[in-house]
Protein backbone atom coordinates (compact mmCIF):
# COMPACT_ATOMS: atom_id res chain seq x y z
CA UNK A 1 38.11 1.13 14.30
CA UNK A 2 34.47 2.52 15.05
CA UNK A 3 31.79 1.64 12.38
CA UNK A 4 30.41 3.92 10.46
CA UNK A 5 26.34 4.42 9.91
CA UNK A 6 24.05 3.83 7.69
CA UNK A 7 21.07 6.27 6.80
CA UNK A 8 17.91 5.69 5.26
CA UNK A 9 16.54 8.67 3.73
CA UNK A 10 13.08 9.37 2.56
CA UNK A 11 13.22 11.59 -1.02
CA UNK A 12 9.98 14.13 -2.14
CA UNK A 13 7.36 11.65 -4.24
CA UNK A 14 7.41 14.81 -6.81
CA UNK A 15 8.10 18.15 -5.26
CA UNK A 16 11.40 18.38 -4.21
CA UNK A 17 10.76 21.25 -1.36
CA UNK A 18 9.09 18.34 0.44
CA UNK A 19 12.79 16.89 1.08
CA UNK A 20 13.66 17.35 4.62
CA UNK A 21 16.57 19.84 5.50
CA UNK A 22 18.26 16.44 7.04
CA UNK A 23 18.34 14.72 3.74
CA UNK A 24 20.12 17.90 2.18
CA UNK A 25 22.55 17.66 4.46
CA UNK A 26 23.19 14.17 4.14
CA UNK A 27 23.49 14.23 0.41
CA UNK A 28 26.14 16.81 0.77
CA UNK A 29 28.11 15.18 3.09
CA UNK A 30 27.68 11.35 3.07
CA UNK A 31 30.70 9.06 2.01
CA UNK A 32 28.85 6.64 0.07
CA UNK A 33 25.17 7.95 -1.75
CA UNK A 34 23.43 4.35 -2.64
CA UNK A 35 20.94 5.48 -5.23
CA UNK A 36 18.11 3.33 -6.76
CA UNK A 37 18.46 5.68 -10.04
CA UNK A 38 21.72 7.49 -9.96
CA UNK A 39 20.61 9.94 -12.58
CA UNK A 40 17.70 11.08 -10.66
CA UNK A 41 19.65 11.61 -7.77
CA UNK A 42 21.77 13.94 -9.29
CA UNK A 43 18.52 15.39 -10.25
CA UNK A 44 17.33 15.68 -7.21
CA UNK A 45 20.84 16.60 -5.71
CA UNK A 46 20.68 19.78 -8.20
CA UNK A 47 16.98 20.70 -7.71
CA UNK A 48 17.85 21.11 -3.98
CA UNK A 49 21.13 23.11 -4.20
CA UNK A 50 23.13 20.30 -2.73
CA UNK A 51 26.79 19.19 -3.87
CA UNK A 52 27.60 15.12 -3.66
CA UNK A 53 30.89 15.43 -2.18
CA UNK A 54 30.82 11.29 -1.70
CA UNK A 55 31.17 8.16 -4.10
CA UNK A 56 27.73 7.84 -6.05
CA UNK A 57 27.14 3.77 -6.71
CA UNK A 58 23.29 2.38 -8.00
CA UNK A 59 21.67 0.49 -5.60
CA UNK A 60 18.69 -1.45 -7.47
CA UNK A 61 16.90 -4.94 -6.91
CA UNK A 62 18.93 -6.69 -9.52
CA UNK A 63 22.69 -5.78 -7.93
CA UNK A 64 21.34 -4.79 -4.06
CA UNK A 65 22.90 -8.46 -3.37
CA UNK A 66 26.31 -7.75 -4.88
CA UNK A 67 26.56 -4.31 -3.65
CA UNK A 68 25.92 -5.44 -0.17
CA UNK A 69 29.71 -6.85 0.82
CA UNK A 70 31.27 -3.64 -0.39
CA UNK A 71 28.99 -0.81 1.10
CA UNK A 72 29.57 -3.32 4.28
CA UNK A 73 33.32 -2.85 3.86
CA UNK A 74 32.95 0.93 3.99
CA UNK A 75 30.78 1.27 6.77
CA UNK A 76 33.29 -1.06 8.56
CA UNK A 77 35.80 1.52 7.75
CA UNK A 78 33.54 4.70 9.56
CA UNK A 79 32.32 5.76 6.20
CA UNK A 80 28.22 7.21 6.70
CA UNK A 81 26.36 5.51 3.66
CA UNK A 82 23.27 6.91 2.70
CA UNK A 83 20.67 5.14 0.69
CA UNK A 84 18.10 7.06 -1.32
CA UNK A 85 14.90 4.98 -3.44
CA UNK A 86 13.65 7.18 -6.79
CA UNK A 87 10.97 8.41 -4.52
CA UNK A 88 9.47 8.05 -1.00
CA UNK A 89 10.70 5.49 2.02
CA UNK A 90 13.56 3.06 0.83
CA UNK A 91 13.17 0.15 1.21
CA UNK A 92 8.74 -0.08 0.83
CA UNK A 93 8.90 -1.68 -2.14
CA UNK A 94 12.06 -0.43 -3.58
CA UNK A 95 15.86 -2.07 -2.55
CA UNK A 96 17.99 -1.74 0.77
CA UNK A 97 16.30 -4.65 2.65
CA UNK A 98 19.54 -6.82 2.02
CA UNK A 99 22.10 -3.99 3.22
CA UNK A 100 19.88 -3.00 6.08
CA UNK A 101 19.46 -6.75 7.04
CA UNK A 102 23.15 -7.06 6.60
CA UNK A 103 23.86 -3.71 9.09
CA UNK A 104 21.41 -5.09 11.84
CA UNK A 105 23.18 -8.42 11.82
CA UNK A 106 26.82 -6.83 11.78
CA UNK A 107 25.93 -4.62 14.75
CA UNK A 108 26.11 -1.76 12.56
CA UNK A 109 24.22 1.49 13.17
CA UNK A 110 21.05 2.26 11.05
CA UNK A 111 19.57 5.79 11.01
CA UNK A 112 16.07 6.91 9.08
CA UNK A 113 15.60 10.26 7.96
CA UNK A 114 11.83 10.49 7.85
CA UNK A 115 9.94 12.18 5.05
CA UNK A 116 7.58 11.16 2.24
CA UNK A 117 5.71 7.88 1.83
CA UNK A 118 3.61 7.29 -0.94
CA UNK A 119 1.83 4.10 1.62
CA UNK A 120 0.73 6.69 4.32
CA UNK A 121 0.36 10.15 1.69
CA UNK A 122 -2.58 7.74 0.14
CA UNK A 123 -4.41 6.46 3.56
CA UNK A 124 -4.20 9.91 4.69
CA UNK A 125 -6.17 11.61 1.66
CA UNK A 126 -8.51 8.38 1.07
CA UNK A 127 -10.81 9.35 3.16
CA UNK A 128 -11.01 5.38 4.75
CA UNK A 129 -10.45 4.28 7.46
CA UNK A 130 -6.96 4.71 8.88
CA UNK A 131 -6.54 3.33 12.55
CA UNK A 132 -5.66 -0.03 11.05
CA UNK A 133 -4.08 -0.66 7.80
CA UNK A 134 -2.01 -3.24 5.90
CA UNK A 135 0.31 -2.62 2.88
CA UNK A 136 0.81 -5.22 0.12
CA UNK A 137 3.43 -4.03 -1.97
CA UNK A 138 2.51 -4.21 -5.44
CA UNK A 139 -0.43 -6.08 -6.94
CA UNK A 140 0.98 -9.34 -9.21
CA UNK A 141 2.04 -9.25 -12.49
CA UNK A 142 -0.02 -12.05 -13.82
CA UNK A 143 -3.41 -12.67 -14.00
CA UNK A 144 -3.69 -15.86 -11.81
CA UNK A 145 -1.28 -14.81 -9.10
CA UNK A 146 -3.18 -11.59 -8.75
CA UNK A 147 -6.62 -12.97 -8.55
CA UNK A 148 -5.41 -15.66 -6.04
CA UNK A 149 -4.11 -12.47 -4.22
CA UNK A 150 -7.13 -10.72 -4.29
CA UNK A 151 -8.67 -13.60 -2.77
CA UNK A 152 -6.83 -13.63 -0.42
CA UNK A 153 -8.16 -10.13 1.06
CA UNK A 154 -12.19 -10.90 0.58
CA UNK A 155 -12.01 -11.19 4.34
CA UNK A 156 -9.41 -8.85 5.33
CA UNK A 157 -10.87 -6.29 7.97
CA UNK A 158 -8.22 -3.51 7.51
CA UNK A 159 -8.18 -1.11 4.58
CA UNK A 160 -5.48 -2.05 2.40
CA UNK A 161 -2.96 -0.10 0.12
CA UNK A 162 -0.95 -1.35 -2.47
CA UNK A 163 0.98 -0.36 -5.64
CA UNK A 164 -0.31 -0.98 -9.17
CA UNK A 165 1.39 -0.44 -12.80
CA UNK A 166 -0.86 2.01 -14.83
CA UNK A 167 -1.06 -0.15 -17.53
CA UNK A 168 -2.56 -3.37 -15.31
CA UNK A 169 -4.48 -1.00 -13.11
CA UNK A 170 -8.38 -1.25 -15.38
CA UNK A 171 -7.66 -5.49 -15.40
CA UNK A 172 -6.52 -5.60 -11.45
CA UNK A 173 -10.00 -2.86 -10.68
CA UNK A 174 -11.69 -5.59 -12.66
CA UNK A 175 -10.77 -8.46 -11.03
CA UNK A 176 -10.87 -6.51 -7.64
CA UNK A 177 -14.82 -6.11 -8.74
CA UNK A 178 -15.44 -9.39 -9.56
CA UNK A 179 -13.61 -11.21 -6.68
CA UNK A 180 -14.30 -8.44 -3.77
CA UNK A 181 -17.85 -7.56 -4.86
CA UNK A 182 -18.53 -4.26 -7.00
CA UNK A 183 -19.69 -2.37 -4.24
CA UNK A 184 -16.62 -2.50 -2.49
CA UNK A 185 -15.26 1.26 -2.23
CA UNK A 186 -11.56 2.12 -2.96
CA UNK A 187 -9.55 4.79 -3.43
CA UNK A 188 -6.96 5.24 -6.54
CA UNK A 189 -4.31 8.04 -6.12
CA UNK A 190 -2.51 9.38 -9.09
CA UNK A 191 0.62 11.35 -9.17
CA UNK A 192 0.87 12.08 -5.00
CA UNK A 193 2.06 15.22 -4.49
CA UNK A 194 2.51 16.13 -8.49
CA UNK A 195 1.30 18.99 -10.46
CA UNK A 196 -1.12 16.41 -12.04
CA UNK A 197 -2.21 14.70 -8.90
CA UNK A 198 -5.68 13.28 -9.00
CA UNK A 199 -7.97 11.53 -6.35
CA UNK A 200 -10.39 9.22 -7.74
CA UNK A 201 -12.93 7.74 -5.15
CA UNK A 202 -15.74 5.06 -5.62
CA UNK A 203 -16.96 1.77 -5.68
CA UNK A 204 -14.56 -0.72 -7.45
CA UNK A 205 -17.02 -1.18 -10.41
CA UNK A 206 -16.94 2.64 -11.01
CA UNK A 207 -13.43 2.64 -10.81
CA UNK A 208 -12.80 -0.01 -12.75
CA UNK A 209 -14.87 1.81 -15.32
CA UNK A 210 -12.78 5.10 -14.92
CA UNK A 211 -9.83 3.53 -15.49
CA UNK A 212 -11.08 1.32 -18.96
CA UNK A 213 -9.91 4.58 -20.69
CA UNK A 214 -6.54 4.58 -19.79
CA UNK A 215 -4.05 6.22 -16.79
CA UNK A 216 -0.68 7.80 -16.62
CA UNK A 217 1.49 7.99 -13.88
CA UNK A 218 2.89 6.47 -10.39
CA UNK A 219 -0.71 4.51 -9.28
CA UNK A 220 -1.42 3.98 -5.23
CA UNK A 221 -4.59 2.02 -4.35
CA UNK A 222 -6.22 2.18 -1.00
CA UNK A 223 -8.75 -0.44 -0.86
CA UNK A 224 -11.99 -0.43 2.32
CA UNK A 225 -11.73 -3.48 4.60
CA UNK A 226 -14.50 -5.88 4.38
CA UNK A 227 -17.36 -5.53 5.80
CA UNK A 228 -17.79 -8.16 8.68
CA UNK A 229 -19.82 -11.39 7.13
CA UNK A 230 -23.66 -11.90 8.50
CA UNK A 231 -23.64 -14.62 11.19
CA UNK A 232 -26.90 -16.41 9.19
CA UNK A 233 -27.45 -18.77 12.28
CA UNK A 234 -27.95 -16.20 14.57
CA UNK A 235 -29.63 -14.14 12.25
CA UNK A 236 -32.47 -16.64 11.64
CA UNK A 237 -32.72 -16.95 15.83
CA UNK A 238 -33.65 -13.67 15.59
CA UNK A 239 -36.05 -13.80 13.06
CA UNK A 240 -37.67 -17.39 14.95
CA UNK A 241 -37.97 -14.63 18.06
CA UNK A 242 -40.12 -12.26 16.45
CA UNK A 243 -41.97 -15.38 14.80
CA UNK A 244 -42.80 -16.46 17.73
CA UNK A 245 -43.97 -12.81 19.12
CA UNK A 246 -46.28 -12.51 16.60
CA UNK A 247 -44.44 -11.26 12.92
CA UNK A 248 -45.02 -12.70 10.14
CA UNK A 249 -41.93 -14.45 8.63
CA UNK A 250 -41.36 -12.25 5.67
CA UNK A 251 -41.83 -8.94 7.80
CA UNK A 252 -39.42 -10.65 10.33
CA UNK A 253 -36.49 -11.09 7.90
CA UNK A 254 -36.87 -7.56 6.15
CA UNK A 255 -37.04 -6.41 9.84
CA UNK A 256 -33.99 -8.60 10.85
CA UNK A 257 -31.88 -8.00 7.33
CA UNK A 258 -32.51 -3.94 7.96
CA UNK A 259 -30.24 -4.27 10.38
CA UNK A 260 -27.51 -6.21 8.83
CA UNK A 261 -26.60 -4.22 5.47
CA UNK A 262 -24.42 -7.25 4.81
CA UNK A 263 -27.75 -9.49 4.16
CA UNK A 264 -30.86 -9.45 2.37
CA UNK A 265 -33.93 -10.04 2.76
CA UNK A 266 -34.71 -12.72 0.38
CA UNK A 267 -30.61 -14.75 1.66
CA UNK A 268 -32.18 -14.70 4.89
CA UNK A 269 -35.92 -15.55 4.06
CA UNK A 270 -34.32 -19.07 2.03
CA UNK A 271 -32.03 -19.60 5.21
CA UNK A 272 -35.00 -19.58 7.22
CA UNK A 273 -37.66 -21.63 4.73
CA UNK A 274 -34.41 -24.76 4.78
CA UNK A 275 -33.79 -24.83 8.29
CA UNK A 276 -37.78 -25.43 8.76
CA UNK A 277 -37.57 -28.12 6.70
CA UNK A 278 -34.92 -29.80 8.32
């Protein structure tokens, strides 16, 4: 018996005349719909003028495992399952990871149907740079997992996007501020695509100050990559070169440091006083 398929299938973020004719025909004529909220895909389903002719099952983190062997089953049998997230790409940070695993493994086919991402919606209208990115899911819950997290991208080059809960989103700017330096410029996207959208740019401090008052809605960050640290050794060769052609050593470093946004004057004016003195 030939297997059947599986499709991915990207839903609208909030208007639902961003869902791709592809996905309305899939709704109507899947086997198997594998929602992560079954109510709002009948929602959706409605809003779009399609009729679910298939079996409707939930498909969330807590029963993705124990769904897996049965929508495995049917696709065994030829059946097309299609698996819809509340919004965007399944599967970026919301459930399917297990059944697609599961598919690959079994040989079974898996199709995408493109269409909106929250991730790449935000990079695009950031106004950051794109070329290179990295995507950390969402920020942690806790404090101490999220500032070890945070941390962990002081040196990361690429601008970064990630998901954040409205309600930690003023503690995990502050943090971001304190760990990542204040000056450090983000991006925080509210409500993508939604009649109440809103584009907030800045440094983190400012942002973290914007959101002190409180946000509503689905929150997408888009954090710059860090700026490349100041090689001090070299730095201080430089400023021993014009020395020795003549500049005085404070006019060398503010010289030297104009240069180098990532380093002041006075940093590299104490580097240079302690190497002197051995």
């Amino acid at each position: 018996m030939t297997s059947g398929r599986l499709l991915l299938g990207a839903t609208p973020l909030g208007q639902p005349s961003d869902a791709s004719p592809r996905l309305v025909e899939a709704l109507a004529r899947a086997d198997v719909v594998a929602a992560e909220d079954t109510r709002r895909l009948r929602t959706l389903a409605k809003s779009l003028g399609a009729t679910i002719t298939g079996r409707v099952v939930s498909l969330y983190d807590r029963v993705e495992a124990a769904r897996v062997p049965a929508l495995l089953d049917a696709l065994h049998a030829g059946a097309t399952v299609l698996v819809v997230s509340d919004a965007g790409m399944p599967l970026i940070s919301d459930p399917g990871y297990r059944l697609v695993a599961s598919c690959v493994e079994a040989g079974i086919a898996v199709t995408c149907l493109p269409g909106p991402s929250a991730v790449t919606t935000a990079l695009a209208v950031s106004g950051l740079p794109s070329e290179r990115f990295c995507f950390e899911g969402f920020a942690p819950r806790r404090k101490a997992a999220r500032r070890t997290w945070l941390a962990s991208l002081a040196d990361e080059r690429r601008t970064c996007v990630f998901f954040e809960s409205p309600r930690r989103l003023a503690a995990c700017l502050c943090d971001a501020a304190e760990l990542l330096g204040g000056e450090r410029r983000a991006v925080v996207c509210r409500e993508l695509t939604k009649v109440h959208e809103e584009v907030v740019r800045g440094t983190l401090d400012e942002l973290a100050a914007w959101a002190g008052d409180g946000v509503l809605g689905e929150v997408t960050v888009v954090l710059a990559g860090a700026t490349p640290r100041a090689d001090l050794p070299a730095l201080v060769a430089e400023v021993e070169n014009l020395v020795a052609a003549g500049v005085r050593v404070k006019d060398a470093c503010s010289e030297v440091a104009a240069a180098h946004p990532d380093v002041r004057t006075r940093q590299l004016y104490d580097e240079v006083l302690q190497l002197r003195r051995g």
